[in-house]
Protein backbone atom coordinates (compact mmCIF):
# COMPACT_ATOMS: atom_id res chain seq x y z
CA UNK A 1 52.88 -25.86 0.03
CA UNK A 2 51.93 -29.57 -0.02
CA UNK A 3 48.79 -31.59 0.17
CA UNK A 4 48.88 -31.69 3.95
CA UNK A 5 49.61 -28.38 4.52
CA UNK A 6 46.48 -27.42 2.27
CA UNK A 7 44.54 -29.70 4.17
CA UNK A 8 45.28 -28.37 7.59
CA UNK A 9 44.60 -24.78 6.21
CA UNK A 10 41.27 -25.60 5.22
CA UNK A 11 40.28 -27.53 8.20
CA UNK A 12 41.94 -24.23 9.87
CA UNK A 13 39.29 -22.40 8.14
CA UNK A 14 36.57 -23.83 8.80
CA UNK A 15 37.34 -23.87 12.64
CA UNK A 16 37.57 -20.39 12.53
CA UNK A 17 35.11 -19.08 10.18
CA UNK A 18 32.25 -21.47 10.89
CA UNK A 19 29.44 -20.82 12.72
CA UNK A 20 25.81 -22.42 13.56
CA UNK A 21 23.87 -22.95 10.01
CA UNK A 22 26.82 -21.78 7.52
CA UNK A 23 29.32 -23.87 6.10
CA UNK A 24 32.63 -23.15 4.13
CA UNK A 25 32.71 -24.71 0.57
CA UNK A 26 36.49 -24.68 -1.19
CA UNK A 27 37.63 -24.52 -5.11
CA UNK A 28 39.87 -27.71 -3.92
CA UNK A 29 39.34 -28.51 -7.68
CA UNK A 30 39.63 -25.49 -9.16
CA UNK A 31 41.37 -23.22 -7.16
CA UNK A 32 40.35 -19.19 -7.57
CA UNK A 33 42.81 -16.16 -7.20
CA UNK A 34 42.80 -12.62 -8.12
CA UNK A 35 45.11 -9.78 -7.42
CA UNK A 36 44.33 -7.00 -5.07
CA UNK A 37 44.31 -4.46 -8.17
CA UNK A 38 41.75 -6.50 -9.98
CA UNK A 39 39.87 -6.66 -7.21
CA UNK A 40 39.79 -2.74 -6.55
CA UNK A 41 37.02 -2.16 -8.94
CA UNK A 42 34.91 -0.51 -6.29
CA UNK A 43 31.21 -0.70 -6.05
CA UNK A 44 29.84 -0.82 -9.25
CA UNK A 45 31.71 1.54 -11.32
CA UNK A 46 34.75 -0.92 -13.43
CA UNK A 47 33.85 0.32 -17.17
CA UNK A 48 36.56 -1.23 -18.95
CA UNK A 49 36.14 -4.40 -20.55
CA UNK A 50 39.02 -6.29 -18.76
CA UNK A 51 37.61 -5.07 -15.43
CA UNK A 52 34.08 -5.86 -16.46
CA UNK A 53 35.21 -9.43 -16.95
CA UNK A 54 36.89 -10.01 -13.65
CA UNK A 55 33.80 -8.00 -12.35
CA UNK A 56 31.18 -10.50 -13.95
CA UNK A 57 33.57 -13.25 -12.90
CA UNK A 58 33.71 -12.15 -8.95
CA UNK A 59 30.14 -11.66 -9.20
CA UNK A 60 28.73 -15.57 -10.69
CA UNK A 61 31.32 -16.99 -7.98
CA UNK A 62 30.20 -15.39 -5.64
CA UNK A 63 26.54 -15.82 -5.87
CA UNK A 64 27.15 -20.00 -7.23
CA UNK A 65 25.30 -21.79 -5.08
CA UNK A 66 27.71 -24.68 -3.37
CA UNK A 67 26.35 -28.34 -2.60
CA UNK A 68 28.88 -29.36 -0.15
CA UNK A 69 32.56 -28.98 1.22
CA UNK A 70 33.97 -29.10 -2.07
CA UNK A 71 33.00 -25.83 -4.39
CA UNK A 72 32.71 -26.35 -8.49
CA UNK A 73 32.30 -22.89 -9.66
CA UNK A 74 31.45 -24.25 -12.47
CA UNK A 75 27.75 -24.76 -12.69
CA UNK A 76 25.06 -22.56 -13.95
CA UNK A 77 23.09 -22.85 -10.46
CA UNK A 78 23.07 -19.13 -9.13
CA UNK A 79 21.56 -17.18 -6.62
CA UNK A 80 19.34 -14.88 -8.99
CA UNK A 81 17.98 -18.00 -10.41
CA UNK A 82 16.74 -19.16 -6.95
CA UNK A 83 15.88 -16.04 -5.95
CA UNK A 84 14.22 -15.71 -9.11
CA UNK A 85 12.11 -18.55 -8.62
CA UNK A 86 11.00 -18.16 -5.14
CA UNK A 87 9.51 -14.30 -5.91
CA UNK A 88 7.61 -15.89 -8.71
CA UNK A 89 6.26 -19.21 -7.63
CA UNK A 90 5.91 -18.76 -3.95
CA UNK A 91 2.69 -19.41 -2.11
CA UNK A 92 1.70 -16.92 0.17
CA UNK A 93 0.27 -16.80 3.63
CA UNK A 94 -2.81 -14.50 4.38
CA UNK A 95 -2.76 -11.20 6.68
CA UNK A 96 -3.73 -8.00 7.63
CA UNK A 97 -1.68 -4.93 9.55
CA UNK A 98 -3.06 -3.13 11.88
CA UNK A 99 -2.57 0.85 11.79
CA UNK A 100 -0.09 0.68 14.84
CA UNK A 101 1.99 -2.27 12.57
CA UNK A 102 2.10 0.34 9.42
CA UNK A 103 3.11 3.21 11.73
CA UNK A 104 6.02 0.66 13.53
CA UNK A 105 7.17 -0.48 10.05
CA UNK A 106 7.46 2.94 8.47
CA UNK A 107 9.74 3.99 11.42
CA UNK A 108 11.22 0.65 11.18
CA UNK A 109 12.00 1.58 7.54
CA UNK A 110 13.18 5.08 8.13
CA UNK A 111 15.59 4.25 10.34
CA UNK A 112 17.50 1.08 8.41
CA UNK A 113 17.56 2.60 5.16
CA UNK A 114 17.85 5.00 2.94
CA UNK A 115 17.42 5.17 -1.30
CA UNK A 116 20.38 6.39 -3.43
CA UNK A 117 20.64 8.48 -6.37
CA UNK A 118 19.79 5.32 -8.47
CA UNK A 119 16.99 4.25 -6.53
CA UNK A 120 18.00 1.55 -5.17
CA UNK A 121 17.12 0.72 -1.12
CA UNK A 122 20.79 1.16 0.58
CA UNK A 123 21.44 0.83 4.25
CA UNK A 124 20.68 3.68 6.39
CA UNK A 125 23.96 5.23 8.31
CA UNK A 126 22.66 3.86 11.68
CA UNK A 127 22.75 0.66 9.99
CA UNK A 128 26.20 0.98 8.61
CA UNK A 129 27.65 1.98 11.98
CA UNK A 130 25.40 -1.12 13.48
CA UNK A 131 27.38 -3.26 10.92
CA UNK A 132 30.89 -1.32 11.64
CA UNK A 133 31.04 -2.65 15.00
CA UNK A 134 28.99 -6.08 14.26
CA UNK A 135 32.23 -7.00 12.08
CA UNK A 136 34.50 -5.62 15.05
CA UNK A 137 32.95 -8.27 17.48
CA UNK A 138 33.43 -10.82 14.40
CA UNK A 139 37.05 -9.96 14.48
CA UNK A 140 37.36 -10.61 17.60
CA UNK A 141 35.66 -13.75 17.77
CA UNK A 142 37.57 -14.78 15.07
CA UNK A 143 40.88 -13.77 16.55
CA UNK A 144 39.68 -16.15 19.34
CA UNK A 145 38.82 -18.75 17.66
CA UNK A 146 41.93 -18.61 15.70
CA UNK A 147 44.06 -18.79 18.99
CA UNK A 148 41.96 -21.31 20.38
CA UNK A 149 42.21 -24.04 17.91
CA UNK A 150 45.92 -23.52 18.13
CA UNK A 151 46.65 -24.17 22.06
CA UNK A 152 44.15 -27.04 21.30
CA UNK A 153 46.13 -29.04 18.64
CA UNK A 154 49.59 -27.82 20.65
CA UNK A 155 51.19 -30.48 22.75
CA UNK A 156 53.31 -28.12 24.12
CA UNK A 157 52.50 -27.77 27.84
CA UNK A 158 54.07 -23.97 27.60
CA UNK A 159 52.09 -22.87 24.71
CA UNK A 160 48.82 -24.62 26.60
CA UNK A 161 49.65 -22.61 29.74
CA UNK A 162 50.36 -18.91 27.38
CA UNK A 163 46.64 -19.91 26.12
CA UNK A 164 45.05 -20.66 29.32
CA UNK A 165 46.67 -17.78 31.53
CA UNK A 166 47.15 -15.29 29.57
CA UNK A 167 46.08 -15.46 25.55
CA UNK A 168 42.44 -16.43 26.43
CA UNK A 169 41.47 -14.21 29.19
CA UNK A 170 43.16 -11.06 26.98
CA UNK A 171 41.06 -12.46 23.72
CA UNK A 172 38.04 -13.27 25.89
CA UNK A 173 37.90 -9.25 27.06
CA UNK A 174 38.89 -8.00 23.77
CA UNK A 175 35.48 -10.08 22.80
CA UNK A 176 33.45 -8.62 25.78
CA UNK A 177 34.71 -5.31 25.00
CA UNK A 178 33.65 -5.32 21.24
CA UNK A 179 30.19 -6.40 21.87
CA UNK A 180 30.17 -3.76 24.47
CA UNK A 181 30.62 -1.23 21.97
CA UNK A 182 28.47 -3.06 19.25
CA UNK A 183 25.74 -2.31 22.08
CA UNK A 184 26.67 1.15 22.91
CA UNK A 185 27.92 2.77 19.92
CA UNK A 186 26.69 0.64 16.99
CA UNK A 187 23.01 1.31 18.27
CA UNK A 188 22.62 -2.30 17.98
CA UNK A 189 19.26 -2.56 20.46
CA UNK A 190 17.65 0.00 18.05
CA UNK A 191 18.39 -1.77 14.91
CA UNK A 192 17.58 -5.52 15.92
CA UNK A 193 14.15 -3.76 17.84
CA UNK A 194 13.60 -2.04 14.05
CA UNK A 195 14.51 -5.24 12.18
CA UNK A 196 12.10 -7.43 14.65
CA UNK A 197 9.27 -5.09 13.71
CA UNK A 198 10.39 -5.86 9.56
CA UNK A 199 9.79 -9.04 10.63
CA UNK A 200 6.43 -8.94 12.40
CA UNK A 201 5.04 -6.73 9.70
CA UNK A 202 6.00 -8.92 6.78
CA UNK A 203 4.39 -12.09 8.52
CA UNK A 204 1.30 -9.70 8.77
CA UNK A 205 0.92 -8.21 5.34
CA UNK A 206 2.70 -11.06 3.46
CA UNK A 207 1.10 -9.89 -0.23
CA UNK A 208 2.34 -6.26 0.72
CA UNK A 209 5.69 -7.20 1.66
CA UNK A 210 6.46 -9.75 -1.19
CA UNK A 211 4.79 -7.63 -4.05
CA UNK A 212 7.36 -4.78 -2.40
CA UNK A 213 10.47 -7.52 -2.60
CA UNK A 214 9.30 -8.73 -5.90
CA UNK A 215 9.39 -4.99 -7.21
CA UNK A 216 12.98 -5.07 -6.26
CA UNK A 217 14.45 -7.73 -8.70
CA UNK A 218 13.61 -7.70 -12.17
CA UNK A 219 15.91 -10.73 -14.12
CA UNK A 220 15.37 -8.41 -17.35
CA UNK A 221 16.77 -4.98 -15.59
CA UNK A 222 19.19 -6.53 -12.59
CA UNK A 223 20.92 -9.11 -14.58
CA UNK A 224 23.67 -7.47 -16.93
CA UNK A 225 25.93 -9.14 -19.20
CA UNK A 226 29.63 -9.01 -19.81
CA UNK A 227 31.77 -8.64 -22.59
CA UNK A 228 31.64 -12.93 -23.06
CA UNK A 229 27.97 -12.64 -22.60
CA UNK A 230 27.54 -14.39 -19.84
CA UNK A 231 25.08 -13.43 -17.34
CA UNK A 232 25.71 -11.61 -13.97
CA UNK A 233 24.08 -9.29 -11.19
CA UNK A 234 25.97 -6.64 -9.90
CA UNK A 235 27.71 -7.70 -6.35
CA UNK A 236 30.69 -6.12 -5.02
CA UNK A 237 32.06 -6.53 -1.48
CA UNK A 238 32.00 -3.76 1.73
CA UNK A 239 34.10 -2.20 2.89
CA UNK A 240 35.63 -1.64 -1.07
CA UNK A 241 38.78 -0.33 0.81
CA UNK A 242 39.71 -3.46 2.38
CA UNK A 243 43.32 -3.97 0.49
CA UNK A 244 44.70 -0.88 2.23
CA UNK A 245 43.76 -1.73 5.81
CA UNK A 246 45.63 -4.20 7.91
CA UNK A 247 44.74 -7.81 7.60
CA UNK A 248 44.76 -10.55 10.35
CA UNK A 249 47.27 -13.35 10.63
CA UNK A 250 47.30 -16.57 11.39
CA UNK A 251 49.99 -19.13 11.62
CA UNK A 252 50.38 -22.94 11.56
CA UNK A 253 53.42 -25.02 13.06
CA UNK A 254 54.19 -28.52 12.05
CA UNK A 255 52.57 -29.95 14.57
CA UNK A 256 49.14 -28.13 14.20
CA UNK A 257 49.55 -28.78 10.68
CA UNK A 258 50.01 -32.61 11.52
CA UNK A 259 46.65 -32.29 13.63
CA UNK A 260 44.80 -30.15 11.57
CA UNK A 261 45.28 -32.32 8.64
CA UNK A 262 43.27 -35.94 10.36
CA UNK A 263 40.52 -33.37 11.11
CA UNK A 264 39.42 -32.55 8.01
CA UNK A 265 35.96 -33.45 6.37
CA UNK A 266 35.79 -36.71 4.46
CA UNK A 267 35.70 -34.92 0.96
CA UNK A 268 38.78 -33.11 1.33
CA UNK A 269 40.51 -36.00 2.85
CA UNK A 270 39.79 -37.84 -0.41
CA UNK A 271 42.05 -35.44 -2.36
CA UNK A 272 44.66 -33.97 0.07
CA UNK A 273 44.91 -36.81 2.52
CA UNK A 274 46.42 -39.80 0.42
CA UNK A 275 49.85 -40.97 -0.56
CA UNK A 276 51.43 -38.20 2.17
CA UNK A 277 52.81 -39.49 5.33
CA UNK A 278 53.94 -36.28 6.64
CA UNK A 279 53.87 -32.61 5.70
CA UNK A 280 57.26 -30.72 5.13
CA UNK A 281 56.36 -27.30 5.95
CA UNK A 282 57.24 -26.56 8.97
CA UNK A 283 55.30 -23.00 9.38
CA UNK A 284 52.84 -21.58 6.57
CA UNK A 285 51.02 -18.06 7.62
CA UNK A 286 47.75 -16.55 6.45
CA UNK A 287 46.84 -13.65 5.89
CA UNK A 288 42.37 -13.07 5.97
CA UNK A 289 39.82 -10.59 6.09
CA UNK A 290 36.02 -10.88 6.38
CA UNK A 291 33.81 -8.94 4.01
CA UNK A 292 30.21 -8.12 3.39
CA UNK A 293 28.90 -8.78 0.06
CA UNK A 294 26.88 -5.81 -1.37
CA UNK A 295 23.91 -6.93 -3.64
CA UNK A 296 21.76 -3.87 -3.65
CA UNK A 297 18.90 -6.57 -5.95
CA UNK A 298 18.97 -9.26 -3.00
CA UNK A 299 16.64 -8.83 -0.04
CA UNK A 300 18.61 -11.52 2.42
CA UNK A 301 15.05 -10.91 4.32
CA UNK A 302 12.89 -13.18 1.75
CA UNK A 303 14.49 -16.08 2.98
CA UNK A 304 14.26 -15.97 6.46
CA UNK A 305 10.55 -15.44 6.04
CA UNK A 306 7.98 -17.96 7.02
CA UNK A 307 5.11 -16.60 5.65
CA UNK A 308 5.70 -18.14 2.21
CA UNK A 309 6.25 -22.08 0.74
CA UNK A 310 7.15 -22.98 -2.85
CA UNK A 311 4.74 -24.98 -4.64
CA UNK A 312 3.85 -28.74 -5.04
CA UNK A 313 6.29 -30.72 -6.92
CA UNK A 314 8.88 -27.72 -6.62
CA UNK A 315 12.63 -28.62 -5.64
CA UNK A 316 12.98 -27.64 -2.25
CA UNK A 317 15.70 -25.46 -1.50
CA UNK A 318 18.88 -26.30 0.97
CA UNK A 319 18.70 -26.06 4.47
CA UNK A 320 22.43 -25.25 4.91
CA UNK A 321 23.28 -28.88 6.12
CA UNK A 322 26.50 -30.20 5.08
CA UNK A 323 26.13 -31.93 2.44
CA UNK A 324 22.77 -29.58 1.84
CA UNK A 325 19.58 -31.46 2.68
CA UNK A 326 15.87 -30.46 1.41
CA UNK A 327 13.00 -29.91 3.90
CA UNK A 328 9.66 -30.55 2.23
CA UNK A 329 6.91 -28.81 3.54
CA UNK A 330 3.34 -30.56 3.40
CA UNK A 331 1.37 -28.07 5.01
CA UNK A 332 0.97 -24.91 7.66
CA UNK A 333 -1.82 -24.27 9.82
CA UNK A 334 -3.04 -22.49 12.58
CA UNK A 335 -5.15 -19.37 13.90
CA UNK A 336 -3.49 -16.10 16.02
CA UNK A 337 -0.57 -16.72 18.41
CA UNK A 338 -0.41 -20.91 17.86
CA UNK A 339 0.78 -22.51 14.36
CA UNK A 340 1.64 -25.78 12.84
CA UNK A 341 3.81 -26.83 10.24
CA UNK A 342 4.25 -30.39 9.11
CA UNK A 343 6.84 -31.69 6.67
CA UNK A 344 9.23 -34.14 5.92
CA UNK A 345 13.09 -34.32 5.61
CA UNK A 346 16.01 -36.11 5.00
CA UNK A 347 19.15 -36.14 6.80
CA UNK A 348 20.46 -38.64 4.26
CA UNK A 349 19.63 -42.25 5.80
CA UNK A 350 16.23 -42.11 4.66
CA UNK A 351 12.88 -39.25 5.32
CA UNK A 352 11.25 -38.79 8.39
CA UNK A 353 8.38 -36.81 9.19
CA UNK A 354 8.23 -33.68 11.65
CA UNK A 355 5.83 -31.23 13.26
CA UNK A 356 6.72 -28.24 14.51
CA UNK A 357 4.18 -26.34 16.72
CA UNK A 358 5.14 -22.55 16.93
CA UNK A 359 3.96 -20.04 19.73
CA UNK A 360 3.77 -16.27 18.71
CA UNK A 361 3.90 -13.57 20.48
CA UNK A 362 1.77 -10.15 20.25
CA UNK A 363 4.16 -9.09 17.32
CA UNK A 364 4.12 -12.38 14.98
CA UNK A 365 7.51 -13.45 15.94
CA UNK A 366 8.04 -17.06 17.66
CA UNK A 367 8.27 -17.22 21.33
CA UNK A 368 8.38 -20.91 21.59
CA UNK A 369 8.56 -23.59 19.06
CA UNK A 370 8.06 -27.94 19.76
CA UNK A 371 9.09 -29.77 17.30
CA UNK A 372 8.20 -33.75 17.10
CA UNK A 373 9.68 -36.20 14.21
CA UNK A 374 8.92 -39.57 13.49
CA UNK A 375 10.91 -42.13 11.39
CA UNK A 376 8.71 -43.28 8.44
CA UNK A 377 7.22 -47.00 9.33
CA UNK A 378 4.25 -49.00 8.01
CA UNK A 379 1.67 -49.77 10.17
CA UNK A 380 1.19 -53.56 11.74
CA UNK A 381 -1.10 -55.93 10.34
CA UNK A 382 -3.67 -55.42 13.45
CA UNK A 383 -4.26 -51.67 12.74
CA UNK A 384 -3.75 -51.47 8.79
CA UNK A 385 -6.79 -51.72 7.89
CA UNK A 386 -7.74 -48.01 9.36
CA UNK A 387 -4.25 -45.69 8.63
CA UNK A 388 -4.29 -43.88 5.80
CA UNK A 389 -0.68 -43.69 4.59
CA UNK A 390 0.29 -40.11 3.96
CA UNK A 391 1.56 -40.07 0.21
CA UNK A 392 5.16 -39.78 -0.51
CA UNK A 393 6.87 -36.42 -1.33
CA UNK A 394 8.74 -35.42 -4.21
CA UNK A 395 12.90 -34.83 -3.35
């Protein structure tokens, strides 16, 4: 497979598998493989010492925390330690439940989870069959999207008419008809009402909530080390049977490949894209699967709360932008169903300031939300004299 060819796989890729506020990162420089039978190791239970290894190894690449397009597995930057650093540094907002909230939450609780013969906090079966058929509709969307970006790149008026009369209304209904079953038989109404509620009660009880995250993750108990001691924490992938079911395939021609390959972000164009006129594969398939990573000491929940800020002079964290940008926050304010948050960011040609004003509703979850930004600019010489400049942020 040449440059090219990579190329177009990778900007394949990321047609298919990205979605709003993710991004794919690659090992362009230091590419990654493993074997199915390495990779069988289960969840949690590889005791050899070769297996540990590739265990340990899985886990620190898959918790690295990427910058940008192009993945360096190499750096000590991981999950845990962010993770880490929020549960111990983070400022918290104030709040009180009221008995209804507890009662709501405890059901909320019962019905998402369950704890295992190590004590750990492990999804509930409800939840399991919720996320069955969530990755069924992902399938499917994926199977669309993979179809999709093919007819678009074709020049082939036959293979644009297959698409538009008969590939796309077939993958459009095979879409409809998995999120038809996500709603009917992977309870899915239940579990989003039960995970709003999480919400709500964790932006009412903040101290409660974080001292019961914080409880979860101990750096001292969660992080293990492998026979190289290096550092990991335990993360496997769901479902651990994946290598004996059947795996999705997608193919690119010559032409798509030709297409494919001026789409691609700048970074990967800077080490695929020169020197090749032309690729000479004329058809390379893939083979994919999507899977869940299992970290039974990560509660995904602590970051999508906004209850909590890190404090002054900390690093912000990324925002998920490609490349990753910081959002600063300067300060958060409010009283009952109307709040205020005002920061400053950078979308990499220079800061700018914004305000977001969020509406609640009767369960603490946002309803409505403005949000204003200025460019930074200094005031003109006729009004100086009464603006007080706001002081600049750390990055």
């Amino acid at each position: 497979m040449d440059a090219l060819a990579q190329l177009a796989l990778m900007t394949k890729a990321k047609l298919v598998f990205e979605s709003p506020g993710s991004f794919l990162s690659f090992p362009a420089l230091s590419p990654i493989s493993y074997s199915a039978d390495e990779l069988k190791f289960g969840a949690f239970t590889a005791v050899e010492a070769a297996e540990r290894l590739i265990f340990s190894e899985f886990s620190r690449f898959a918790n690295a925390l990427p910058s940008g397009t192009i993945f360096q597995p190499q750096g000590d930057s991981y999950l845990w330690d962010a993770y880490s650093q929020v549960l111990k540094s983070a400022r918290l907002a104030k709040g009180q439940t009221t008995p209804a909230q507890e009662a709501a939450y405890q059901q909320a609780v019962a019905l998402l989870t369950v704890t295992d013969a190590n004590g750990w906090q492990t999804d509930s079966p409800t939840l399991l069959t919720y996320k069955q058929y969530r990755d069924v509709w992902f399938g499917a969307v994926q199977d669309y999207k993979t179809q999709q970006s093919t007819a678009a790149t074709s020049s082939d008026a036959a293979a644009q008419t297959q698409w538009r009369e008969v590939d796309e209304p077939r993958l459009r209904a095979a879409v409809q008809h998995a999120e038809a079953d996500w709603a009917s038989k992977g309870n899915r109404a239940a579990v989003e009402q039960a995970q709003q509620v999480q919400q709500a009660y964790a932006a009412a009880s903040p101290e409660l909530t974080w001292k019961s995250w914080a409880s979860g993750f101990n750096p001292d108990l969660d992080l293990m080390t492998d026979p190289n001691q290096l550092a990991y924490a335990l993360t496997a992938f769901a479902p651990s049977d994946v290598f004996d079911q059947e795996w999705p395939t997608f193919t690119l021609t010559a032409p798509e490949i030709a297409v494919l390959a001026t789409m691609a972000p700048p970074e990967l164009l800077s080490i695929f894209g020169s020197g090749i006129a032309a690729s000479k594969v004329e058809s390379l398939s893939f083979e994919y699967r999507s899977v869940g990573l299992v970290r039974p000491w990560f509660r995904p929940a602590v970051f999508d709360a906004r209850f909590w800020q890190l404090p002054e002079g900390a690093i912000p964290l990324s925002d998920g932008m490609t490349p990753p940008q910081g959002v600063t926050i300067r300060r958060v304010f409010g009283a009952r169903h109307v709040w205020v948050l005002e920061g400053e960011l950078d979308y990499g040609q220079g800061p700018w300031r914004v305000c977001l004003v969020m509406e609640l509703d009767e369960q603490g979850l946002i309803a409505h939300e403005t949000r204003y930004y200025a460019e930074r600019s200094e005031a003109p010489a006729w009004r100086a004299a009464w603006v007080e400049p706001l002081p600049d942020l750390d990055p």
